[in-house]
Protein backbone atom coordinates (compact mmCIF):
# COMPACT_ATOMS: atom_id res chain seq x y z
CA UNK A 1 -13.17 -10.62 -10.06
CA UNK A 2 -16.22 -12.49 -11.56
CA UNK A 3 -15.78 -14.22 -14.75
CA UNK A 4 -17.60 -11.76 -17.10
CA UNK A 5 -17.58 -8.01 -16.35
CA UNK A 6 -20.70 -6.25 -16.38
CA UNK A 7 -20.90 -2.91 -18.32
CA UNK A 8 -23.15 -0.27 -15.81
CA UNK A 9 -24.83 3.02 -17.09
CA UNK A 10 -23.49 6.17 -15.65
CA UNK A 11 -26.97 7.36 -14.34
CA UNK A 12 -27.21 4.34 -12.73
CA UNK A 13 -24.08 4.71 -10.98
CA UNK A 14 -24.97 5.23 -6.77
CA UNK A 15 -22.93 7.87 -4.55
CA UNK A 16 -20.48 5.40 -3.52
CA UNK A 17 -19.41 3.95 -6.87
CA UNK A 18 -19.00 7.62 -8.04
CA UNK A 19 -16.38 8.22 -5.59
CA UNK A 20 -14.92 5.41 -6.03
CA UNK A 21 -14.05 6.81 -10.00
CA UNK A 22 -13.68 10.61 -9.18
CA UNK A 23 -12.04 9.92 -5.24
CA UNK A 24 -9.71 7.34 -6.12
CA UNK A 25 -6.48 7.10 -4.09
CA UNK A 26 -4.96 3.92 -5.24
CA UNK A 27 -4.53 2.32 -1.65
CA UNK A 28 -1.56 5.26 -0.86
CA UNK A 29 -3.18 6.25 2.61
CA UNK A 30 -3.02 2.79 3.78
CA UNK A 31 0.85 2.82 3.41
CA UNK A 32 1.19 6.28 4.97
CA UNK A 33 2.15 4.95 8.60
CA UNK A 34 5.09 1.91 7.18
CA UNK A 35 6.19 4.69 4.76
CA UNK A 36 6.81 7.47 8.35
CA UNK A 37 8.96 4.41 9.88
CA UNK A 38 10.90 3.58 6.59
CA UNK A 39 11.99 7.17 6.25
CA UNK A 40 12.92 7.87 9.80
CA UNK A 41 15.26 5.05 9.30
CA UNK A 42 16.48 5.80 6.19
CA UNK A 43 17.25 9.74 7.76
CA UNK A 44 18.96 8.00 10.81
CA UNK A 45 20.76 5.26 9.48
CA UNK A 46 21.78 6.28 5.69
CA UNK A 47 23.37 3.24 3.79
CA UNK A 48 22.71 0.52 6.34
CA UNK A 49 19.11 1.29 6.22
CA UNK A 50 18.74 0.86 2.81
CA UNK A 51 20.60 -2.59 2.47
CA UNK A 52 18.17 -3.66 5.07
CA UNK A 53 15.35 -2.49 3.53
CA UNK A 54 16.86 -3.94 -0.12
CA UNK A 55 17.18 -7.41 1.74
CA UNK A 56 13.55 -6.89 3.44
CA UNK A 57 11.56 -6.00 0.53
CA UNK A 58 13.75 -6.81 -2.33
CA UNK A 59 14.90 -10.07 -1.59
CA UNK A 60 18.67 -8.89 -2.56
CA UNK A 61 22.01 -8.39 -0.64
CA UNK A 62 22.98 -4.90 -2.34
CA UNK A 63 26.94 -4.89 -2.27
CA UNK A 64 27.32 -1.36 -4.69
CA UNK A 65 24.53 1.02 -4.10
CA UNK A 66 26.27 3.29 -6.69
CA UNK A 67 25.79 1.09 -9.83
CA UNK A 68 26.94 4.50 -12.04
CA UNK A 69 29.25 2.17 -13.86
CA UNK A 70 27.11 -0.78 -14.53
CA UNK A 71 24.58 1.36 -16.23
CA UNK A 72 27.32 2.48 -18.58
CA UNK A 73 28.52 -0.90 -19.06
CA UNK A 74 25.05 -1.85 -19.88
CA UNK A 75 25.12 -0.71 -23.14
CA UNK A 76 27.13 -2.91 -24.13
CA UNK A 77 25.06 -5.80 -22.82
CA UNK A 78 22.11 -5.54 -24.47
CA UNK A 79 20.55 -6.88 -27.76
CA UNK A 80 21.22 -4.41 -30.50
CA UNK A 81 17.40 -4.31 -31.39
CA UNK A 82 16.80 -2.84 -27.70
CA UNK A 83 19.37 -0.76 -27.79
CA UNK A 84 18.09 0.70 -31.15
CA UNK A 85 14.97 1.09 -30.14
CA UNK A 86 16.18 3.21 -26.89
CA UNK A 87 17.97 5.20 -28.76
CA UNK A 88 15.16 5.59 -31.63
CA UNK A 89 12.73 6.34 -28.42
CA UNK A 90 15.50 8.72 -26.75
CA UNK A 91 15.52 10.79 -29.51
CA UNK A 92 12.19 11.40 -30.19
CA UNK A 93 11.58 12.44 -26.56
CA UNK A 94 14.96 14.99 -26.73
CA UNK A 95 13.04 16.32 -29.65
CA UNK A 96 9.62 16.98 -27.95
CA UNK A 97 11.27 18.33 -25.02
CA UNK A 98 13.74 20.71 -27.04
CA UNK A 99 10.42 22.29 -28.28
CA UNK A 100 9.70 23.29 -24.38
CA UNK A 101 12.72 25.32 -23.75
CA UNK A 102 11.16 28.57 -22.99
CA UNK A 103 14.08 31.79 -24.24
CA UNK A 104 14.72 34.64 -21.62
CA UNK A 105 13.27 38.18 -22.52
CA UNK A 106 13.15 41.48 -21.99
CA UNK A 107 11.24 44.99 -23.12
CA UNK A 108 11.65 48.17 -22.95
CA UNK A 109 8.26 50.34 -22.50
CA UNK A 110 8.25 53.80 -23.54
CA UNK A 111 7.10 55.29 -20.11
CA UNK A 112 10.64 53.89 -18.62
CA UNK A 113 10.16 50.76 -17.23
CA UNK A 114 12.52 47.42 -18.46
CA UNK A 115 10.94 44.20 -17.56
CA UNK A 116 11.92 40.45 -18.39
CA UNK A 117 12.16 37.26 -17.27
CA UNK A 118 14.67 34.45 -17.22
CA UNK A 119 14.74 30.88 -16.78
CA UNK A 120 17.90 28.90 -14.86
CA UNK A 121 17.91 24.91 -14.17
CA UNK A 122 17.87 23.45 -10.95
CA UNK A 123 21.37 22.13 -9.59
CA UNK A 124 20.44 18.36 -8.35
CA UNK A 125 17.14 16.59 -9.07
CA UNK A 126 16.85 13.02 -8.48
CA UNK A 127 14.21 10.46 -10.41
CA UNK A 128 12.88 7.47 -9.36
CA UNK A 129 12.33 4.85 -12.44
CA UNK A 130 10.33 1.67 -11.27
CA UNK A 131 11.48 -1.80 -11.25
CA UNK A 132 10.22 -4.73 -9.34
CA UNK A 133 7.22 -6.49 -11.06
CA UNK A 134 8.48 -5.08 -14.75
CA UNK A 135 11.21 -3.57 -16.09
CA UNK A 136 10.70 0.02 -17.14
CA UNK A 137 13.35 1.83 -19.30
CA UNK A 138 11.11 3.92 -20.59
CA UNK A 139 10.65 5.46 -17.96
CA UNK A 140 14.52 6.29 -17.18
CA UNK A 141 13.72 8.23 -20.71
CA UNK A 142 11.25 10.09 -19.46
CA UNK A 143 12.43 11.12 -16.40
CA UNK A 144 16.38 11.60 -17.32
CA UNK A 145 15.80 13.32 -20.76
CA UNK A 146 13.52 16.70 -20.01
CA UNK A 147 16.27 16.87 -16.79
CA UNK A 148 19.06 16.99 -18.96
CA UNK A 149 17.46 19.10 -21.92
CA UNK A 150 16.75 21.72 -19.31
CA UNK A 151 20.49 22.09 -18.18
CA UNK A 152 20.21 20.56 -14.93
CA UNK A 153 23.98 20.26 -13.58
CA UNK A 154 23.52 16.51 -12.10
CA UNK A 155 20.76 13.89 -12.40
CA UNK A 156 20.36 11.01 -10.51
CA UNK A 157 18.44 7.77 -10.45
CA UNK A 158 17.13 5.31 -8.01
CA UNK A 159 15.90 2.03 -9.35
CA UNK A 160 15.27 -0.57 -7.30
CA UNK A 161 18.25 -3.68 -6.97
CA UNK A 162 17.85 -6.54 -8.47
CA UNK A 163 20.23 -10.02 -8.63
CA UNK A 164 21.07 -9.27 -12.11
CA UNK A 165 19.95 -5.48 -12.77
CA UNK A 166 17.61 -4.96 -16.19
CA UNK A 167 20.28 -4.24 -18.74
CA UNK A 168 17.57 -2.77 -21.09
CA UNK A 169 17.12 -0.18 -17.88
CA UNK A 170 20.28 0.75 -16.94
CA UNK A 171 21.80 1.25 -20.97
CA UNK A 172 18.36 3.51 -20.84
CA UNK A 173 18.96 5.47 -17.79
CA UNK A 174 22.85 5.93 -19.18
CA UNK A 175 21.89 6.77 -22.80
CA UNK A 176 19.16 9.55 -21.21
CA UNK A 177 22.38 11.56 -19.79
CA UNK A 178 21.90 10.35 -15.96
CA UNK A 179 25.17 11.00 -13.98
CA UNK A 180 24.86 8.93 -10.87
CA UNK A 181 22.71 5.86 -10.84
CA UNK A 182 21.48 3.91 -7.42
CA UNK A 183 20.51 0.60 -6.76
CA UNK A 184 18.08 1.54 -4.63
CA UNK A 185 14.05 1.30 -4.93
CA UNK A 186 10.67 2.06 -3.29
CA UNK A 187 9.87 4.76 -0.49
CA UNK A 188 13.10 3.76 0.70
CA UNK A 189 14.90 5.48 -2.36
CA UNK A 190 12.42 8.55 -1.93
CA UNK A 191 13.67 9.02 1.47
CA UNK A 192 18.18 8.65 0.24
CA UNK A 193 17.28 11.19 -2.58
CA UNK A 194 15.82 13.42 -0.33
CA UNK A 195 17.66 13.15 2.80
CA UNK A 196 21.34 11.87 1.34
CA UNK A 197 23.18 9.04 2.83
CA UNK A 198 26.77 8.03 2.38
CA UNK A 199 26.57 7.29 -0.42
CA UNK A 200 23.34 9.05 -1.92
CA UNK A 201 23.30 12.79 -2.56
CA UNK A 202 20.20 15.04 -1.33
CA UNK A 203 18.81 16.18 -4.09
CA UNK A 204 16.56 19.79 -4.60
CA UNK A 205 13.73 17.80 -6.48
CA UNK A 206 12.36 14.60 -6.95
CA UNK A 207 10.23 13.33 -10.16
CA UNK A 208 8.76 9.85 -11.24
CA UNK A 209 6.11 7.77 -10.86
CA UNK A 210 6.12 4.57 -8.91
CA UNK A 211 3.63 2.12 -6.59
CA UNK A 212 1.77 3.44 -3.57
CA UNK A 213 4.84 3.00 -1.54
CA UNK A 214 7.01 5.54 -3.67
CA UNK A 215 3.75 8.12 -3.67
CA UNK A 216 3.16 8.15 0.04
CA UNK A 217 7.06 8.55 0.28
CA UNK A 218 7.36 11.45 -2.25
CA UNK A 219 3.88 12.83 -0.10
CA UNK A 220 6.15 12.79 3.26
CA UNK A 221 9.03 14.36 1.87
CA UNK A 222 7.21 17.28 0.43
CA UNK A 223 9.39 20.18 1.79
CA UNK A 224 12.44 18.78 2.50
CA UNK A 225 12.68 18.51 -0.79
CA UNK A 226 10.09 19.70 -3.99
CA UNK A 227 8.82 16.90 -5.76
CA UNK A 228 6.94 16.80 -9.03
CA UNK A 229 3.33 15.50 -8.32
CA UNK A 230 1.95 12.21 -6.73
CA UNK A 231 2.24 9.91 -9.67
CA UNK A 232 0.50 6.23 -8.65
CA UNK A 233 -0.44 3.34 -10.27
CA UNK A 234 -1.78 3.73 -14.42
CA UNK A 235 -5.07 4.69 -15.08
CA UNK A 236 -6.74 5.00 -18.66
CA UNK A 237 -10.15 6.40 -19.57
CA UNK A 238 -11.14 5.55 -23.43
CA UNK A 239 -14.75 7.59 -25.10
CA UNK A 240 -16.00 5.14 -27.72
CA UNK A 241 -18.82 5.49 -29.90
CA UNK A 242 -20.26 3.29 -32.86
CA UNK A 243 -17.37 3.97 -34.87
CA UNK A 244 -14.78 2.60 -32.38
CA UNK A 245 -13.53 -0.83 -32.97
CA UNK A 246 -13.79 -2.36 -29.50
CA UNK A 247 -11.28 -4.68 -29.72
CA UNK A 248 -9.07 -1.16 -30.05
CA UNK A 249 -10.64 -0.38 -27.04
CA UNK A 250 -10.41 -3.54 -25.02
CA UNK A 251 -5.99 -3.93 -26.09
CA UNK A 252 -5.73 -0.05 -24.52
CA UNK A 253 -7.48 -1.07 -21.31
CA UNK A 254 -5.32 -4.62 -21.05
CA UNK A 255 -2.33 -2.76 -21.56
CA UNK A 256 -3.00 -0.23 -19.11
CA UNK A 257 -4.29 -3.02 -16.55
CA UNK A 258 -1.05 -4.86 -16.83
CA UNK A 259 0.62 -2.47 -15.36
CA UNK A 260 -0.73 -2.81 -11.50
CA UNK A 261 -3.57 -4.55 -9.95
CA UNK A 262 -4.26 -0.73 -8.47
CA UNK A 263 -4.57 0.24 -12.25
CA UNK A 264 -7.95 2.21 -13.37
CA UNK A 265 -9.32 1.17 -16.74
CA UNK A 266 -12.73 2.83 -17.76
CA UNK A 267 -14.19 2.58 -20.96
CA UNK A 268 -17.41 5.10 -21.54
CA UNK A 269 -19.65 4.82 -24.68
CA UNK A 270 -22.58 6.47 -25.47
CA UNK A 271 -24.51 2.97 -26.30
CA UNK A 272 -24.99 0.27 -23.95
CA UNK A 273 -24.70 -2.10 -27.13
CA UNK A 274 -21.23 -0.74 -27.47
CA UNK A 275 -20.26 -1.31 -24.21
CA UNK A 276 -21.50 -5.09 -24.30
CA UNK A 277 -18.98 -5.53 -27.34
CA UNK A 278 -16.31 -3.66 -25.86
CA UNK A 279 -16.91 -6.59 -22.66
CA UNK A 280 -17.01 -9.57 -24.77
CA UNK A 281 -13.45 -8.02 -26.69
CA UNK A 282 -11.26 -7.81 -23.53
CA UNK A 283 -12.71 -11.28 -22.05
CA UNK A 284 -12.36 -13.07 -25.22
CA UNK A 285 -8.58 -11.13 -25.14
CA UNK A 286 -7.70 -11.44 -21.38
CA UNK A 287 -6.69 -15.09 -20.94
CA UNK A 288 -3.95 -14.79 -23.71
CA UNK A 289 -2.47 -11.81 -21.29
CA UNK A 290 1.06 -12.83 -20.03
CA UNK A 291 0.11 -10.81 -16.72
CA UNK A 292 -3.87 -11.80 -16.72
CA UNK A 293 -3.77 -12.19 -13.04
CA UNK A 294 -2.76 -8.95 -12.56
CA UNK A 295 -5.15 -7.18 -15.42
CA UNK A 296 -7.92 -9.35 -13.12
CA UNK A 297 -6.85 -7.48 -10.24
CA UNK A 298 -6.88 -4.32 -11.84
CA UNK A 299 -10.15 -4.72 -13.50
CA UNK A 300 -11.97 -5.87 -10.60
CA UNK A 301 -10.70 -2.23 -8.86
CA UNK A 302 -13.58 -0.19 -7.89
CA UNK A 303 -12.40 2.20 -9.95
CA UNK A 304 -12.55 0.55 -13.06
CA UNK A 305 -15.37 -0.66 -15.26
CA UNK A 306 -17.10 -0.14 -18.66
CA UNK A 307 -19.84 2.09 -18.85
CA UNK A 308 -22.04 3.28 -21.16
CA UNK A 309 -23.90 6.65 -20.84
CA UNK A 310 -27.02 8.41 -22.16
CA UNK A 311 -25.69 10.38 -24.46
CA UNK A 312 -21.90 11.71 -25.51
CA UNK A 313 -22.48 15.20 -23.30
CA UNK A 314 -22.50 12.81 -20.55
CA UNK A 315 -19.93 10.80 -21.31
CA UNK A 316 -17.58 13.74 -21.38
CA UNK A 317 -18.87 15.28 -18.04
CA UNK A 318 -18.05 11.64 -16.60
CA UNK A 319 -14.12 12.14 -18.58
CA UNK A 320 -14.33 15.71 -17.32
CA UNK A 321 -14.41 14.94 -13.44
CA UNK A 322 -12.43 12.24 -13.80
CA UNK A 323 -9.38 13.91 -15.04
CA UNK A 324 -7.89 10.72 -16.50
CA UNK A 325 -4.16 10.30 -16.90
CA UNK A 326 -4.32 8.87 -20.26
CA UNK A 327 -7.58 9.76 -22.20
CA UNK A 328 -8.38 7.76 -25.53
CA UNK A 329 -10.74 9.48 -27.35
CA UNK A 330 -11.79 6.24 -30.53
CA UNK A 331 -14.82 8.42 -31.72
CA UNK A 332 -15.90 9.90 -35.27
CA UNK A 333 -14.42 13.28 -34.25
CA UNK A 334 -12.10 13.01 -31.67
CA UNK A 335 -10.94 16.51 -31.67
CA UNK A 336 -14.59 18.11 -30.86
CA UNK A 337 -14.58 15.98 -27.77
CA UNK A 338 -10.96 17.16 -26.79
CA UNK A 339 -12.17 20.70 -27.27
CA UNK A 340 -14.74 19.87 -24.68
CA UNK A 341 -12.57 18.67 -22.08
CA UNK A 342 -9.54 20.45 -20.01
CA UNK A 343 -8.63 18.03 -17.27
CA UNK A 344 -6.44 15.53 -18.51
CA UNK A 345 -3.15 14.29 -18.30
CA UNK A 346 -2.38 12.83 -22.21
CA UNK A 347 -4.56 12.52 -24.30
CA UNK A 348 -4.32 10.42 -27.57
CA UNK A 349 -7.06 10.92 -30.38
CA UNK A 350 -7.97 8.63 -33.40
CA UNK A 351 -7.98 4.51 -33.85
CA UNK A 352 -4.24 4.55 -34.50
CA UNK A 353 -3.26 6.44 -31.39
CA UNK A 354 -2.79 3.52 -28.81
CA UNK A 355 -1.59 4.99 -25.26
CA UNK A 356 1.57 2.74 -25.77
CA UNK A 357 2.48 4.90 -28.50
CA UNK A 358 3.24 7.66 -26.25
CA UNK A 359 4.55 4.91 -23.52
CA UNK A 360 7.23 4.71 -25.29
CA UNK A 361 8.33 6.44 -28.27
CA UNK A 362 5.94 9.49 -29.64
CA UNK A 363 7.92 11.38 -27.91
CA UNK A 364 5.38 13.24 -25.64
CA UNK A 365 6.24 12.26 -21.85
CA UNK A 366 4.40 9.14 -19.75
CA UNK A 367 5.11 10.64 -16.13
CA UNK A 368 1.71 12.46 -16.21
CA UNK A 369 -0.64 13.12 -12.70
CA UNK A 370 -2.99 10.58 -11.71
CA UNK A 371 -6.03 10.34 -9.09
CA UNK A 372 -7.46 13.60 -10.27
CA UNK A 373 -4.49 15.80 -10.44
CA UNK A 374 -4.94 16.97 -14.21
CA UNK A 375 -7.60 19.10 -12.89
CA UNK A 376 -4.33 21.43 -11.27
CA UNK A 377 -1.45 20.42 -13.32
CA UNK A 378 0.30 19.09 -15.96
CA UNK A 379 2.71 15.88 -16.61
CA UNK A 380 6.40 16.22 -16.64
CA UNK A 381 8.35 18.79 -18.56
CA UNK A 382 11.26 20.45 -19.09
CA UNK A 383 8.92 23.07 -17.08
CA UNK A 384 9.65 20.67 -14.00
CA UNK A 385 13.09 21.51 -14.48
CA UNK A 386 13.59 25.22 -14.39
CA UNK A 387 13.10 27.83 -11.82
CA UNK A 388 12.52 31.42 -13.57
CA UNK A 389 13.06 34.96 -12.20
CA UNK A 390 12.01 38.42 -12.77
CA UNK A 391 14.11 41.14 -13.78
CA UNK A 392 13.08 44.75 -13.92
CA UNK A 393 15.10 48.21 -13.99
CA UNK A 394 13.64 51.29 -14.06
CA UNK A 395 15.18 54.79 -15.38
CA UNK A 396 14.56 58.11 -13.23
CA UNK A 397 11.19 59.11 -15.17
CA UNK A 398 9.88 55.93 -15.30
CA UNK A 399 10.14 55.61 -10.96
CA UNK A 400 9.21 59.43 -10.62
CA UNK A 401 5.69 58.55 -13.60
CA UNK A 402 5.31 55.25 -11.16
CA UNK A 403 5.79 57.20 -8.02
CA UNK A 404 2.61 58.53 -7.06
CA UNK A 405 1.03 55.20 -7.38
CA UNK A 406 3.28 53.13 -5.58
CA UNK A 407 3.11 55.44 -2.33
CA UNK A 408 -0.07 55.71 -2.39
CA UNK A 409 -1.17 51.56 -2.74
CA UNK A 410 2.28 51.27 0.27
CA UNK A 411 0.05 53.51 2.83
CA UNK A 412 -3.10 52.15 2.36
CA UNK A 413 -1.22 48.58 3.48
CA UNK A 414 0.35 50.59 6.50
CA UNK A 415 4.13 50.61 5.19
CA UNK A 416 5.24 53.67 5.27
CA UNK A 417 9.36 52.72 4.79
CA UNK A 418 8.09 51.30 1.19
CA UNK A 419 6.94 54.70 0.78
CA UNK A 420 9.11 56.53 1.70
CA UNK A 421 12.02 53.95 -0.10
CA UNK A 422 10.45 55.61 -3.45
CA UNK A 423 10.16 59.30 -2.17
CA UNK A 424 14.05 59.27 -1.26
CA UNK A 425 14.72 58.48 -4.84
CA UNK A 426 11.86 61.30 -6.49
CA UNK A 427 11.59 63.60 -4.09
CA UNK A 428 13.02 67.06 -5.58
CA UNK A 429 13.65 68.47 -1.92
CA UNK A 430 16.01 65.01 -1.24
């Protein structure tokens, strides 16, 4: 990166640097091959191939894979500020997901026809929380908690090893309501959750977000096994205007950064003024950053920058086709703009609304789709969770009112036996 960061307009912006904002892939196709060979091996050789991959990549001799009771012993180990504030945390996102629970129904229509629908948990889901560079309990909230709220029978966890595991991660993945927990991390983990090893169980579904390794992984297994959505490395997009206080601004976008030099951190104003000041706030802010070498990284990503646009209608066409997973909105009327846009992850309005808020505690969830994928879905839920059905019965008038038009639609496909399945049952000569 260059010592000062230069803000660009958007109509200034050439074909290539657009797609580096709107096509970004976070360096996950570049892993694809390594991640094929690590999860062949991991198919073939179960356990062994993970403590070789553990020792490879991890630096660590992994004696217990299955580190179920160490999480729970965890709790114990930890400051009782921590452990307050997971619980405090854990709570609030039980609470948020509670309100998701979708109830079973049914009705009864007067021409004879019951209909309903029904909701039923998956058996065994398994969720990757990240270690490695950081140490991420959160995120053993938010995967673990919308599991267990949704009734699934057993949740697992793969985290990767350690010398000494994070206490503060494994008190959060037990207070969440995991029931098995693995020392066990990157695409290696991916491929013992889906695939099972001797000590692992195959899961049905696999959630979380991790590095580039973990989303190529969860990209291969796709069909063995469901899997949530290809979660990679953070990305924030903030819409300032005049009113915004850039040095707001500037501590969302060095938070965000910290995360991953594969990060994306955009900032778009309509005011090339405000963009200077939102510049000069996170240099003057960056070299007090614990992890500045890795905010550098992220910020000199080709998918970062601040930018400042010709008006606000542009600015939100540029937040529009980005489909940002967290989208800051610092402006005088932050819910006019949200009206305006669909394709978003999270989105957090108002000065007072930092993206850490919901990081950690709000209670709203921080596995959300990234490179584009609000544009199709949402983050997780307790929606990820369930699996619903259809139920319908119908009496003898409501078939026989129905009749006429379901033979008729069945031969104009050229299936006569669905016909003729109805006519048995309303036919007066039968």
């Amino acid at each position: 990166m260059t010592d000062s960061i230069e803000p660009r307009a958007v109509a200034d912006l050439s074909p290539g640097e657009r797609r580096a904002f709107f096509e970004r892939d976070a360096g996950v196709d570049a892993v694809r091959g390594d991640v094929g060979e690590i999860l062949d091996r991991v198919r073939a050789e179960g356990d062994v191939a993970l403590r070789e991959f553990s020792a490879e990549f991890d630096d660590v001799d992994v004696a217990n894979i299955d580190v179920t009771d160490e999480a729970e012993r965890a709790v114990d180990r930890v400051d009782d500020d921590v452990l307050a504030a997971i619980r405090d945390a854990a709570a609030n996102v039980r609470a948020f997901h509670e309100r998701q629970l979708p109830d079973d129904w049914r009705e009864t229509f007067a021409d004879g026809r019951e209909l309903g629908r029904r909701f039923r948990p998956l058996d065994r889901v398994g969720v990757y929380v990240p270690g490695g560079a950081a140490a991420y309990p959160s995120s053993g909230l938010m995967g673990v908690i919308p599991a267990t709220v949704a009734g699934v029978e057993h949740v697992a966890v793969a985290t990767p090893p350690a010398e000494e595991m994070n206490p503060a991660t494994l008190a959060a993945i037990h207070e969440a309501g995991a029931d098995a927990v693995y020392s066990v991390g990157g695409a290696q983990a991916v491929g013992a959750l889906a695939y099972g090893t001797e000590t692992v169980d195959a899961v049905q579904k696999i959630v979380g977000p991790g590095n580039r390794w973990v989303t190529a992984a969860k990209a291969d297994v796709r069909g063995t096994v469901e899997i949530d959505f290809l979660a990679g490395p953070s990305e924030i997009l903030v819409l300032a205007d005049d009113t915004a206080d850039p040095g707001y601004v500037a501590a969302d976008l060095l938070a965000q950064a910290e995360h991953d030099e594969n990060a994306s951190v955009v900032a778009v104003t309509d005011a090339e003024a405000v963009a200077e000041e939102i510049v000069a706030a996170v240099e003057r802010r960056l070299p007090e950053r614990e992890r500045a070498e890795t905010i550098r990284g992220a910020l000199a990503n080709d998918a970062s920058g601040v930018l400042y646009a010709r008006s606000m209608s542009e600015a939100v066409l540029f937040a529009e086709e980005y489909a940002a997973e967290h989208l800051s909105i610092q402006t005088a009327d932050p819910e006019a703009l949200l009206d305006r846009i669909s394709n978003v992850g999270s989105a957090f309005l108002g000065p007072h609304s930092p993206v850490a808020a919901g990081d950690y505690a709000a209670g709203t969830n921080h596995v959300l789709p990234t490179n584009g994928g609000a544009k199709a879905f949402g983050g997780l839920s307790v929606d990820t969770f369930l699996r619903s059905s259809t139920v319908q019965r119908l009496s003898e008038t409501g078939l026989a009112d129905l009749s006429e038009t379901i033979t008729t639609l069945a031969e104009a496909e050229g299936l006569e036996g669905h016909a003729a399945s109805v006519r048995e049952r309303t036919d007066d000569e039968s």
